[in-house]
N, C-alpha and C. Protein backbone atom coordinates (compact mmCIF):
# COMPACT_ATOMS: atom_id res chain seq x y z
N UNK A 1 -16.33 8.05 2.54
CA UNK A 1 -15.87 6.67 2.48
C UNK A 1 -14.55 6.61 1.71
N UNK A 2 -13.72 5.77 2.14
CA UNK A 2 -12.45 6.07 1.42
C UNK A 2 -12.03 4.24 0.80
N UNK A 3 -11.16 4.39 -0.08
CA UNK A 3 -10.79 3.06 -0.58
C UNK A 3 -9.88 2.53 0.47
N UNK A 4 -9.71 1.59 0.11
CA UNK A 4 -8.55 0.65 0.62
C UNK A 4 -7.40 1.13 0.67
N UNK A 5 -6.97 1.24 -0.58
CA UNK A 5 -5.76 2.03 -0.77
C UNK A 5 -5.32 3.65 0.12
N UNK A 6 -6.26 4.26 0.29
CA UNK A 6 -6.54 5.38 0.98
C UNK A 6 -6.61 5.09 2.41
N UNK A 7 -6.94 3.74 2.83
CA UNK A 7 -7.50 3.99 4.12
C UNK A 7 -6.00 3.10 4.56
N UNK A 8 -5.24 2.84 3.84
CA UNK A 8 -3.92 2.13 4.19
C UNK A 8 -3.06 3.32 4.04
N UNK A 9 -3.11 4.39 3.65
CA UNK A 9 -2.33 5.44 3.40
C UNK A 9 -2.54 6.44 5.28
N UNK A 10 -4.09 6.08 5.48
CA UNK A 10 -4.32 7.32 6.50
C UNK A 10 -3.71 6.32 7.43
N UNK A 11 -4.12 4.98 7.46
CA UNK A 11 -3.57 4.52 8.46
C UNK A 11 -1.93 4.48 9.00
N UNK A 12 -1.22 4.23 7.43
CA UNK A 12 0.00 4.15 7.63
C UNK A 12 0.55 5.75 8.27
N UNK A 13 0.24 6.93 7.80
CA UNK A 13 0.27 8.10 8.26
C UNK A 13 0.46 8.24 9.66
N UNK A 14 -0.72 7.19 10.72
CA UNK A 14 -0.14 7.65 11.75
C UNK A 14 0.02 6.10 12.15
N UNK A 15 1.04 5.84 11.30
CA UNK A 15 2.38 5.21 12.19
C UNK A 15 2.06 3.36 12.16
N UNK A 16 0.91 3.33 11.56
CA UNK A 16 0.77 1.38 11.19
C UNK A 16 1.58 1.06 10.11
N UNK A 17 2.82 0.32 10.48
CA UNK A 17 4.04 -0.23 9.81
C UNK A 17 2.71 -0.98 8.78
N UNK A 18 2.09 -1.85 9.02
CA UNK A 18 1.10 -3.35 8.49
C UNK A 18 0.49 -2.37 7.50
N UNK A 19 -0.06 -1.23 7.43
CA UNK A 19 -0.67 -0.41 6.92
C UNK A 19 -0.06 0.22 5.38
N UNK A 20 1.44 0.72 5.89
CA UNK A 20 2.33 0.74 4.99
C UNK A 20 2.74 0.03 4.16
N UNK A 21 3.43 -1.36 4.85
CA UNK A 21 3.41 -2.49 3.91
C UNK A 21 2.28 -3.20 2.92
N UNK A 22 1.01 -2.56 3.28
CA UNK A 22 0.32 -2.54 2.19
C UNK A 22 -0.43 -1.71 1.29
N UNK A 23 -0.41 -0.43 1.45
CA UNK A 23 0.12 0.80 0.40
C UNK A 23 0.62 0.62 -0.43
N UNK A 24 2.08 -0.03 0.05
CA UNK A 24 3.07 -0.33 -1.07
C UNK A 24 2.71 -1.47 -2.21
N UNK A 25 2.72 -1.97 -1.37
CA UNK A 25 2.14 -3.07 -2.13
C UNK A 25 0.79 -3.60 -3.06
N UNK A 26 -0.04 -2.53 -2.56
CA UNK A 26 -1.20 -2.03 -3.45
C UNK A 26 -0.92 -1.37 -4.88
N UNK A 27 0.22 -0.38 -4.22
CA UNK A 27 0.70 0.85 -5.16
C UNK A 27 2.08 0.69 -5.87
N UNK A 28 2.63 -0.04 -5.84
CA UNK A 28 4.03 -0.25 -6.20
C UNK A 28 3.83 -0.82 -7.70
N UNK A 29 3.20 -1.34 -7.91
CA UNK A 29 2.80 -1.97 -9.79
C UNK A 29 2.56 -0.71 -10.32
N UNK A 30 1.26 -0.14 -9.82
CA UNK A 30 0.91 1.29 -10.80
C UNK A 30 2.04 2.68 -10.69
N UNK A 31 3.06 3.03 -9.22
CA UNK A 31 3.49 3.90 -9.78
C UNK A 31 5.11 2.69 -10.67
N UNK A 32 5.10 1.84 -10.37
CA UNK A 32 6.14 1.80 -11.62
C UNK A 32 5.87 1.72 -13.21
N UNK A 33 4.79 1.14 -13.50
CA UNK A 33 3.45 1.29 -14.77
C UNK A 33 3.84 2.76 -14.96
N UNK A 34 3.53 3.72 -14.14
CA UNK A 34 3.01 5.47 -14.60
C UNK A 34 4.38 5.99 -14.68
N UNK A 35 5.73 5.31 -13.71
CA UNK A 35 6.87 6.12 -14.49
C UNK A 35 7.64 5.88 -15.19
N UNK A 36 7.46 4.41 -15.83
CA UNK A 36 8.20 3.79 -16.52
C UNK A 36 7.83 4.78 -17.98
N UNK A 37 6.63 4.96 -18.43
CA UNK A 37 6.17 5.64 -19.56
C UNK A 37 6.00 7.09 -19.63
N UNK A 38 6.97 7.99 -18.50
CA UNK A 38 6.85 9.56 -18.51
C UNK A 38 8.46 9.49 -19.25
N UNK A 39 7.73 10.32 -20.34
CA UNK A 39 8.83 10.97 -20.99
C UNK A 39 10.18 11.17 -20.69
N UNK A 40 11.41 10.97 -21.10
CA UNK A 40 12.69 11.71 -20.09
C UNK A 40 13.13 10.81 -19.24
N UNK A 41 12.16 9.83 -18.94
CA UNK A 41 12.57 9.18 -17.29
C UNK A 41 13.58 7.61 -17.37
N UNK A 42 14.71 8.03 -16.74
CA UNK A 42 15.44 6.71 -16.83
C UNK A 42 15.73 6.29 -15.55
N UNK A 43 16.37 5.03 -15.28
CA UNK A 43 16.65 4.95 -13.74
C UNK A 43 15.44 4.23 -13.19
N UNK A 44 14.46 3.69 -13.79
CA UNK A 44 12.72 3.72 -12.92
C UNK A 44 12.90 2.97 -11.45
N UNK A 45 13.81 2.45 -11.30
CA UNK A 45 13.76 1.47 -9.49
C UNK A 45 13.96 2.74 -8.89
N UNK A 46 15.38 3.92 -9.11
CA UNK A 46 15.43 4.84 -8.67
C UNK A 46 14.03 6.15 -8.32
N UNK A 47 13.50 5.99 -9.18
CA UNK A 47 12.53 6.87 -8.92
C UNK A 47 11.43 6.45 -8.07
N UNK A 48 11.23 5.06 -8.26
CA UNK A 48 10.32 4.14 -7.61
C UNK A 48 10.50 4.30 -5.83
N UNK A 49 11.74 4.34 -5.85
CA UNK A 49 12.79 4.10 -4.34
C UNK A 49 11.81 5.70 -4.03
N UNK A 50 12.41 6.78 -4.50
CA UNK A 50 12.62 7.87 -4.24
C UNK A 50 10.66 8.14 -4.09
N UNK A 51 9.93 8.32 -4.92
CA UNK A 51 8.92 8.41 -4.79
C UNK A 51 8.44 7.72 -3.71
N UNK A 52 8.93 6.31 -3.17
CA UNK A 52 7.95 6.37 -1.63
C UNK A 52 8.95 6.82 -0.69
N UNK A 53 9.57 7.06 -1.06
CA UNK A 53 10.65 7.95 0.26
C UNK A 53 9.98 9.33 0.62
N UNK A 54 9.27 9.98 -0.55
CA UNK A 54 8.88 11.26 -0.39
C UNK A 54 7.70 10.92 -0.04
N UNK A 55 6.53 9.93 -0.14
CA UNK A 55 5.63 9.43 0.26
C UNK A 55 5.55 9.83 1.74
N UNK A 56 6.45 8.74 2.07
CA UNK A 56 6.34 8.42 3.67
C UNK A 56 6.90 9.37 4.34
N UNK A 57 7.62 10.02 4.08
CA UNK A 57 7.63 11.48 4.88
C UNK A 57 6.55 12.24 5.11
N UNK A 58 5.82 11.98 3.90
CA UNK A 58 4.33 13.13 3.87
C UNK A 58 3.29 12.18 4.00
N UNK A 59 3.15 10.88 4.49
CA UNK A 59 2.02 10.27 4.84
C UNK A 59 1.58 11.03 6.11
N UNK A 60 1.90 11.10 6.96
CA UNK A 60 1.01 12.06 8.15
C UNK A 60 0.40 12.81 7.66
N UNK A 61 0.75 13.87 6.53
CA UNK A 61 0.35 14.80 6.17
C UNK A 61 -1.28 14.59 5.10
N UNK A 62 -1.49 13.39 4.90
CA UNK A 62 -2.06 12.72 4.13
C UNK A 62 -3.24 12.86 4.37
N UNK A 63 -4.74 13.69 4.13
CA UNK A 63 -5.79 13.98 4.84
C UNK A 63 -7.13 12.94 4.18
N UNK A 64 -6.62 12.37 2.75
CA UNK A 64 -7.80 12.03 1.67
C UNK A 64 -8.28 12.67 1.49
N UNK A 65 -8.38 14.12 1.17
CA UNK A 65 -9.27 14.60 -0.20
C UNK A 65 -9.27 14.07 -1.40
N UNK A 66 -8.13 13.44 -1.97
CA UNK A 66 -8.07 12.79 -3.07
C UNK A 66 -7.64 10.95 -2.20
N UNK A 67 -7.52 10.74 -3.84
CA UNK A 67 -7.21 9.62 -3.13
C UNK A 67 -5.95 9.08 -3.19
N UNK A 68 -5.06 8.20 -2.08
CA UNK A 68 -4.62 7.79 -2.03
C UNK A 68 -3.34 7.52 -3.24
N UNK A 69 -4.12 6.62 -4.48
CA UNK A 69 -3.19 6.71 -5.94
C UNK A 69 -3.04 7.93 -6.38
N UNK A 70 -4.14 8.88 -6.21
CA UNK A 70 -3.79 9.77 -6.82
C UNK A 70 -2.67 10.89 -6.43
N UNK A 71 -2.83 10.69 -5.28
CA UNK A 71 -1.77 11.44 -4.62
C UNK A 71 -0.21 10.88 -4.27
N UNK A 72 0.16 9.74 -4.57
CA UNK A 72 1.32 8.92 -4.66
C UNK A 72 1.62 9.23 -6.23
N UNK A 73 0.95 9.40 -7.08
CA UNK A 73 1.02 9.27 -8.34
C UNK A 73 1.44 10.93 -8.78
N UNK A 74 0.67 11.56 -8.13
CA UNK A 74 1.43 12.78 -8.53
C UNK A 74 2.73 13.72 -7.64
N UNK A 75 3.09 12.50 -6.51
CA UNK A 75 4.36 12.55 -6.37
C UNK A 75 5.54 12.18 -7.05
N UNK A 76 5.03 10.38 -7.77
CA UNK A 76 5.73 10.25 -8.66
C UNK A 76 6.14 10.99 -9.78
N UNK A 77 5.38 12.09 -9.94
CA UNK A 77 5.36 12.33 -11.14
C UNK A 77 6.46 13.95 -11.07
N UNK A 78 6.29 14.60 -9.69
CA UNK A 78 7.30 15.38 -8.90
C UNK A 78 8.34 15.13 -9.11
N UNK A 79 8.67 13.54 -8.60
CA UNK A 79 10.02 12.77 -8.71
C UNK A 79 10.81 13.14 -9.91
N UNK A 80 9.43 12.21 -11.41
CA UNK A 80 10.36 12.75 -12.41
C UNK A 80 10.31 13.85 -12.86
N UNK A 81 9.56 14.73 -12.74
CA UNK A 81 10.27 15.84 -13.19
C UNK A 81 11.67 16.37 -12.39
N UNK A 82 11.70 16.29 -11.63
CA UNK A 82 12.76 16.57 -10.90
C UNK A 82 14.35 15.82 -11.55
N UNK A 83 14.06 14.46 -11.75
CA UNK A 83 14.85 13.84 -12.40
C UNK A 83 15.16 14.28 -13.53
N UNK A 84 14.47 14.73 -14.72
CA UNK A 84 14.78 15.30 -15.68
C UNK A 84 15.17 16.96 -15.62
N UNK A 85 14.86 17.62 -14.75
CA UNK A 85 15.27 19.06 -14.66
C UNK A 85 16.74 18.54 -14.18
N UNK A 86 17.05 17.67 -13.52
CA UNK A 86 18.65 17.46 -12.95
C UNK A 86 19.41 17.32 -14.23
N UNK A 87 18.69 15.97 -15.06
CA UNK A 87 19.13 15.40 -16.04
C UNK A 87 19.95 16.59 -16.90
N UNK A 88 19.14 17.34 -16.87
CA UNK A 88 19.14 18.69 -18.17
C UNK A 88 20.60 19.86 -18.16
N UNK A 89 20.35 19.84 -16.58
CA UNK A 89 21.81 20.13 -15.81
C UNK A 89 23.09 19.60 -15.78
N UNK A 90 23.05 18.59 -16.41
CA UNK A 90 24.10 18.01 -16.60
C UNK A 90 24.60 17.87 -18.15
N UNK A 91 25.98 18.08 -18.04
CA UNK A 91 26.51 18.12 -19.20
C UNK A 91 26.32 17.43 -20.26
N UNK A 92 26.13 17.90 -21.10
CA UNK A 92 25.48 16.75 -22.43
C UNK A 92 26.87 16.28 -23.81
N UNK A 93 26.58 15.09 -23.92
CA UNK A 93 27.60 14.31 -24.89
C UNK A 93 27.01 14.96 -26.04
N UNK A 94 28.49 14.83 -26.61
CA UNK A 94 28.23 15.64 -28.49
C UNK A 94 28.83 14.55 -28.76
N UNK A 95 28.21 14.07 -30.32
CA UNK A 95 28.55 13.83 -31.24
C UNK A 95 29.77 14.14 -31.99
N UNK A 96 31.11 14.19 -32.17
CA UNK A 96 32.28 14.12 -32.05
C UNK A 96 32.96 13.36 -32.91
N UNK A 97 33.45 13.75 -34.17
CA UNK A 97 34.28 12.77 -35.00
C UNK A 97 36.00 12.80 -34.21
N UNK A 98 36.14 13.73 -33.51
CA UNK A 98 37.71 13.31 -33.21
C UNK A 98 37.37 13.91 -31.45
N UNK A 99 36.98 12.65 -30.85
CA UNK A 99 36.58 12.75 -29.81
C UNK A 99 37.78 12.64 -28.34
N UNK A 100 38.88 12.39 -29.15
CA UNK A 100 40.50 11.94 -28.54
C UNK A 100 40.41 13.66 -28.09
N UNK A 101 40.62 14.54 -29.12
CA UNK A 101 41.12 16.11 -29.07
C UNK A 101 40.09 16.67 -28.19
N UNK A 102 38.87 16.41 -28.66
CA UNK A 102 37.38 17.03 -27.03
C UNK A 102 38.35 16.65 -26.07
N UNK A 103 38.58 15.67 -26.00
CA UNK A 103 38.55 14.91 -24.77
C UNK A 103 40.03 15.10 -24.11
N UNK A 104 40.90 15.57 -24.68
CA UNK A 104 42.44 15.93 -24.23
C UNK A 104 42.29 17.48 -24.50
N UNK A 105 41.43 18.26 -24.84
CA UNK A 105 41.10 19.48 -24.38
C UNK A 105 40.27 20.01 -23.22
N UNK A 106 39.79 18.97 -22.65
CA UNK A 106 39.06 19.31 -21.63
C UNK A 106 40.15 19.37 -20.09
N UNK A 107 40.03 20.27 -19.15
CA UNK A 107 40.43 20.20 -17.81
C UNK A 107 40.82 19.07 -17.24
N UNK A 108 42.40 18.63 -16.80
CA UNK A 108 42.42 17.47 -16.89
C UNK A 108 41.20 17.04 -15.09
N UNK A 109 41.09 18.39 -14.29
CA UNK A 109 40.06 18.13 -12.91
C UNK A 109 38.97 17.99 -13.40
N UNK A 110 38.45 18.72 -14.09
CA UNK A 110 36.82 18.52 -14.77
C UNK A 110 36.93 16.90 -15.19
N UNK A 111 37.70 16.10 -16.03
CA UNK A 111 37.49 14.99 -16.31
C UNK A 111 37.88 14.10 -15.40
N UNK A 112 39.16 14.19 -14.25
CA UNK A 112 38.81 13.43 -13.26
C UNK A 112 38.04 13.24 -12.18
N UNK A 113 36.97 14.43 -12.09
CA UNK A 113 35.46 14.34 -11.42
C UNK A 113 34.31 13.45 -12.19
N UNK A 114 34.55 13.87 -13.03
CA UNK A 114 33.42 13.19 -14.32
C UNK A 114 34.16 11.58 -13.55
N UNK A 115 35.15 11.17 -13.87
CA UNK A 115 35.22 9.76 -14.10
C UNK A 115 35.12 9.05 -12.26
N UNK A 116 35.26 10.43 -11.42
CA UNK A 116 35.22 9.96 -10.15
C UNK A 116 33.72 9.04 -9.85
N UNK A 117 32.77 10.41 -10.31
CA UNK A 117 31.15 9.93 -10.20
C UNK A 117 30.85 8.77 -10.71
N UNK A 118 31.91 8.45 -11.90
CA UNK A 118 30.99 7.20 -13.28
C UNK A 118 31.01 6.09 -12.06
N UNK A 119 32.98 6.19 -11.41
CA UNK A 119 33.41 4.69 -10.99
C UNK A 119 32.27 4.64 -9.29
N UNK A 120 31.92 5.70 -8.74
CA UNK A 120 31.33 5.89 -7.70
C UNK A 120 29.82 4.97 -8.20
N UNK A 121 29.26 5.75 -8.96
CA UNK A 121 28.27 5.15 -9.45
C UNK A 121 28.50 3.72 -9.94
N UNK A 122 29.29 3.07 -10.31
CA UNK A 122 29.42 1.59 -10.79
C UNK A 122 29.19 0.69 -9.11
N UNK A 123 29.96 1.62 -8.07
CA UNK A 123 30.11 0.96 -7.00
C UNK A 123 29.12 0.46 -6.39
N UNK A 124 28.57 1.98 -6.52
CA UNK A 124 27.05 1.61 -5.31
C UNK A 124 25.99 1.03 -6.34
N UNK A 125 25.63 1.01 -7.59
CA UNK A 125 25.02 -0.29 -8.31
C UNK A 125 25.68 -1.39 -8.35
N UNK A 126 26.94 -1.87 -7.73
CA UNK A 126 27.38 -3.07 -7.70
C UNK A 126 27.08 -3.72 -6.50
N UNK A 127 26.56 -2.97 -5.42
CA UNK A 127 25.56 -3.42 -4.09
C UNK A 127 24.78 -3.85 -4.38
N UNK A 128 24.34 -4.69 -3.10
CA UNK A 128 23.28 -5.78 -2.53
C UNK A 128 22.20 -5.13 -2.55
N UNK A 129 21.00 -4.66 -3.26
CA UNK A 129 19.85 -3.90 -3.09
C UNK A 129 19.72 -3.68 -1.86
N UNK A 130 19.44 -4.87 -0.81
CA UNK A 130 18.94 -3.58 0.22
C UNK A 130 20.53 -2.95 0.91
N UNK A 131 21.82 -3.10 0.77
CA UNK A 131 22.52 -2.86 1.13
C UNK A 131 22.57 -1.25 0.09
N UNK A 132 22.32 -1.25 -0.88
CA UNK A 132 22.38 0.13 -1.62
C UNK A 132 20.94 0.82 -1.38
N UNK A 133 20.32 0.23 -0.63
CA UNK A 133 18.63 1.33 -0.76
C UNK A 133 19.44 1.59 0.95
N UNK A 134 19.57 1.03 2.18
CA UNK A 134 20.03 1.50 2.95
C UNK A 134 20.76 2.61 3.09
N UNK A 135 21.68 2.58 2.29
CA UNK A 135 23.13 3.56 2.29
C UNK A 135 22.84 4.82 1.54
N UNK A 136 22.04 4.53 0.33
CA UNK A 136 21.33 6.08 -0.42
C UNK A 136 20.20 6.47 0.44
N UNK A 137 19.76 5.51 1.50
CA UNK A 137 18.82 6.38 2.12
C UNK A 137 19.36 7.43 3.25
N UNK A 138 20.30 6.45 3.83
CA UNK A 138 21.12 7.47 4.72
C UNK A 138 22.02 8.36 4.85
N UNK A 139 22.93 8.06 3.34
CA UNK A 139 24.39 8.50 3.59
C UNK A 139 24.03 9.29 1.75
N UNK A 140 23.45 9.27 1.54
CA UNK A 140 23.33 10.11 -0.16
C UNK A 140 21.54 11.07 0.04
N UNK A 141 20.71 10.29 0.47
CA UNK A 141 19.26 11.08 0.82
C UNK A 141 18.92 11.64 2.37
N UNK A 142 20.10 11.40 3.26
CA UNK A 142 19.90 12.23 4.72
C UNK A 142 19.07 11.43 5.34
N UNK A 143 18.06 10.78 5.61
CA UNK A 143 17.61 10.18 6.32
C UNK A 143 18.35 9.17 7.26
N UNK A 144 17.51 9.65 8.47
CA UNK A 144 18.47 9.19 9.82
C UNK A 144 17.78 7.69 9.89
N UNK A 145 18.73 7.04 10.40
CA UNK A 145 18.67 5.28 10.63
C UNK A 145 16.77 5.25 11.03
N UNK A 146 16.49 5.84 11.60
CA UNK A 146 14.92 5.61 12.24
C UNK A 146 14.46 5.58 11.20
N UNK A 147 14.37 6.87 10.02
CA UNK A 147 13.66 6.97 9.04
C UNK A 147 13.71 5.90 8.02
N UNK A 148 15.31 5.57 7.46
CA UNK A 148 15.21 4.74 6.78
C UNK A 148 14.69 3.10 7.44
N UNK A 149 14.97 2.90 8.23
CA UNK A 149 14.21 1.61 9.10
C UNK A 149 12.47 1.58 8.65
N UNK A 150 11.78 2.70 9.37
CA UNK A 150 10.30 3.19 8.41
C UNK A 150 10.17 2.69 6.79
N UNK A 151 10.96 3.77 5.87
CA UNK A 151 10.84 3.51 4.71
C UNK A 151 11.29 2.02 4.50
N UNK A 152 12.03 1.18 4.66
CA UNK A 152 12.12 0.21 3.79
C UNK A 152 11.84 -1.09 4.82
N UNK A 153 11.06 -0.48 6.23
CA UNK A 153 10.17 -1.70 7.15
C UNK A 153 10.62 -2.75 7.36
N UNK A 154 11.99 -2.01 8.22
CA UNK A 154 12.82 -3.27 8.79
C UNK A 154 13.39 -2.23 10.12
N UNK A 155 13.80 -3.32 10.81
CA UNK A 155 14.39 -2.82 12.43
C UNK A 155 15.48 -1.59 12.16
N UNK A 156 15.86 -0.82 13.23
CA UNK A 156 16.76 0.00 12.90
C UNK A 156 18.10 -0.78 12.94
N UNK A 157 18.25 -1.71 13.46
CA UNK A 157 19.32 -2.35 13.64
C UNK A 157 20.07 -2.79 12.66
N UNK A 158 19.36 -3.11 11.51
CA UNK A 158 18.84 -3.77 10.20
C UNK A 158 19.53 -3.02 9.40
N UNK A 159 18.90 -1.53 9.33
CA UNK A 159 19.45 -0.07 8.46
C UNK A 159 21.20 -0.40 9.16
N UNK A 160 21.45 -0.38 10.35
CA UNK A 160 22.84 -0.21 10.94
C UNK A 160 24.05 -0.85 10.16
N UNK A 161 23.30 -2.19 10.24
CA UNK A 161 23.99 -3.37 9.69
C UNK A 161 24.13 -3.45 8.14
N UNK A 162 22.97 -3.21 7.45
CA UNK A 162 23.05 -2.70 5.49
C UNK A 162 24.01 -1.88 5.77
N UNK A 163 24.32 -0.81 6.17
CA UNK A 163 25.24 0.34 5.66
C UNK A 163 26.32 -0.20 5.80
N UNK A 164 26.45 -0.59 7.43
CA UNK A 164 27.94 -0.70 7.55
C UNK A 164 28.47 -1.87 6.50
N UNK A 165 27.67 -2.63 6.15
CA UNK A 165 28.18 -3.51 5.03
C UNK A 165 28.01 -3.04 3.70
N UNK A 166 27.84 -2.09 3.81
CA UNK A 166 27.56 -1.36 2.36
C UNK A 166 28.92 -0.55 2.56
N UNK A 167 29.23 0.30 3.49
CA UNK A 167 30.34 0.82 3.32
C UNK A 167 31.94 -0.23 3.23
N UNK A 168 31.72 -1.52 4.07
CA UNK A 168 32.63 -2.31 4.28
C UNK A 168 33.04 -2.61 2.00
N UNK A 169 31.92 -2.90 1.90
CA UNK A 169 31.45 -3.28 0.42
C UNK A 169 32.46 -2.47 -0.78
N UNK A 170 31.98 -0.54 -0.19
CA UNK A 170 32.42 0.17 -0.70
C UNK A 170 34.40 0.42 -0.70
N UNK A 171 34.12 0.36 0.26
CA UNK A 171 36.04 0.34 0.45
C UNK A 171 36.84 -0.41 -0.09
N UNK A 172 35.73 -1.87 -0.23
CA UNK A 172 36.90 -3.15 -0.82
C UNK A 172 36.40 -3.15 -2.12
N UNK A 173 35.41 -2.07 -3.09
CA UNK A 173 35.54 -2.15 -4.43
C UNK A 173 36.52 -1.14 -4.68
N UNK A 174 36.88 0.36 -3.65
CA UNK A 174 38.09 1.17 -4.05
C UNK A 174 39.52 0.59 -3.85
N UNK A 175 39.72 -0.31 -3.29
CA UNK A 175 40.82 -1.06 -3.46
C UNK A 175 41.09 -2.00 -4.10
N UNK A 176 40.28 -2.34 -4.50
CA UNK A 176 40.46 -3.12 -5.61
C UNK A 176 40.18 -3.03 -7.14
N UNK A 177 39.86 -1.12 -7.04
CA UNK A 177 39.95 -0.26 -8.51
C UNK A 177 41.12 0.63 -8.18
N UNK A 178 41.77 0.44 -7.00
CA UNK A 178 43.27 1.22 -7.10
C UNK A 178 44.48 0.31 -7.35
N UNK A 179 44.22 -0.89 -7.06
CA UNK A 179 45.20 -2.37 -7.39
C UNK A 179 45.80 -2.19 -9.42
N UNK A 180 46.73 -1.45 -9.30
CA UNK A 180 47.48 -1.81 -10.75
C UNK A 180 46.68 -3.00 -11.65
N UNK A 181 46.96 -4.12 -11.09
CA UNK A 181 47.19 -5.49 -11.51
C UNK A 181 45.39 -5.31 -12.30
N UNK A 182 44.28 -4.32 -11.57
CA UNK A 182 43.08 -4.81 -11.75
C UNK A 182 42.64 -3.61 -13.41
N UNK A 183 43.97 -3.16 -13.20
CA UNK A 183 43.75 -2.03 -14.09
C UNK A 183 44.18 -2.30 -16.24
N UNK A 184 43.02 -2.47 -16.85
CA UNK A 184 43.71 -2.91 -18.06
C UNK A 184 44.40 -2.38 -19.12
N UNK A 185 45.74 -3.18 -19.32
CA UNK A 185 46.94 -2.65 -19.68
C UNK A 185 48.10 -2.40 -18.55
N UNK A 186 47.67 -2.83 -17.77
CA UNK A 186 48.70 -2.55 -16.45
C UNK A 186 49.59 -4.40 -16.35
N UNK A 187 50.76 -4.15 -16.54
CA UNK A 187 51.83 -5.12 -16.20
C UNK A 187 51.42 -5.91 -15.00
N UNK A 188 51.22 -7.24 -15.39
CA UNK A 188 50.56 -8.05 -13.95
C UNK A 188 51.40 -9.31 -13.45
């Protein structure tokens, strides 16, 4: 006999959209509850996103031996570790009383990558949620328009239309972080 939660997981597995949408929605309080409080973990919508992304790829695969939470839950928990093994990989800020000289000793390419990612990253958190869950699903996490349509249970047409306005989005925040006038200290 399987729970609710489980029997919305097998169902959604093979392929009940109605099924899915309530998985999630069963499960979406507890895994944000369970990763909000793992050690290390920042970002939690991100992981939240990402954890049913990896979900629903592997719902087919989904047999119930366990159940349902439990097995979403220790994907989440995949997620963050994963998040924090990245985290760890990445260069870490020092503490720095003359942080001008670090910082005019460093590569002047190494620091204009660093600042490429920051302003990249400002961009795509300056999107329309589903216009930024669209576009990281397709164009940053690989998933093809079908898939992301699945994961976030809307038409494919839908996914078409988020991106391309996500990219339209994206272009007119790089032009308008290459505009002098927008730049401070720049003669206007």
């Amino acid at each position: 006999m399987t729970d609710d939660i489980s029997g919305y997981a097998l169902a959604a597995g093979r392929g009940d959209h109605a099924a899915a949408a309530a998985f999630v929605r069963a499960t979406q309080q507890d895994v944000r509850r369970f990763l909000t409080h793992l050690p290390g973990v920042r970002e939690v919508d991100d992981l939240v996103q990402e954890t049913y992304l990896r979900a629903w790829r592997a719902l087919p695969s989904f047999a119930g031996r366990s159940t349902a939470r439990t097995w979403l839950l220790a994907i989440a928990r995949r997620v963050a570790v994963d998040q924090v093994r990245a985290a760890t990989c990445r260069p870490r800020t020092a503490n720095l009383s003359d942080w001008q000289t670090a910082a005019e000793s460093t590569p002047a390419g190494v620091r204009a990558g660093v600042d490429e990612q920051v302003v990249l990253r400002g961009m795509l958190d300056g999107l329309a949620p589903e216009r930024r869950e669209a576009f990281v699903a397709t164009q940053l996490l690989g998933l093809s328009y079908v898939e992301a349509a699945q994961v976030c249970d809307v038409p494919v047409g839908t996914i078409r239309s988020r991106v391309a306005r996500a990219r339209e989005d994206l272009v007119a925040a790089m032009r308008s972080a290459d505009r002098p006038a927008d730049r401070p200290g720049a003669a206007g």
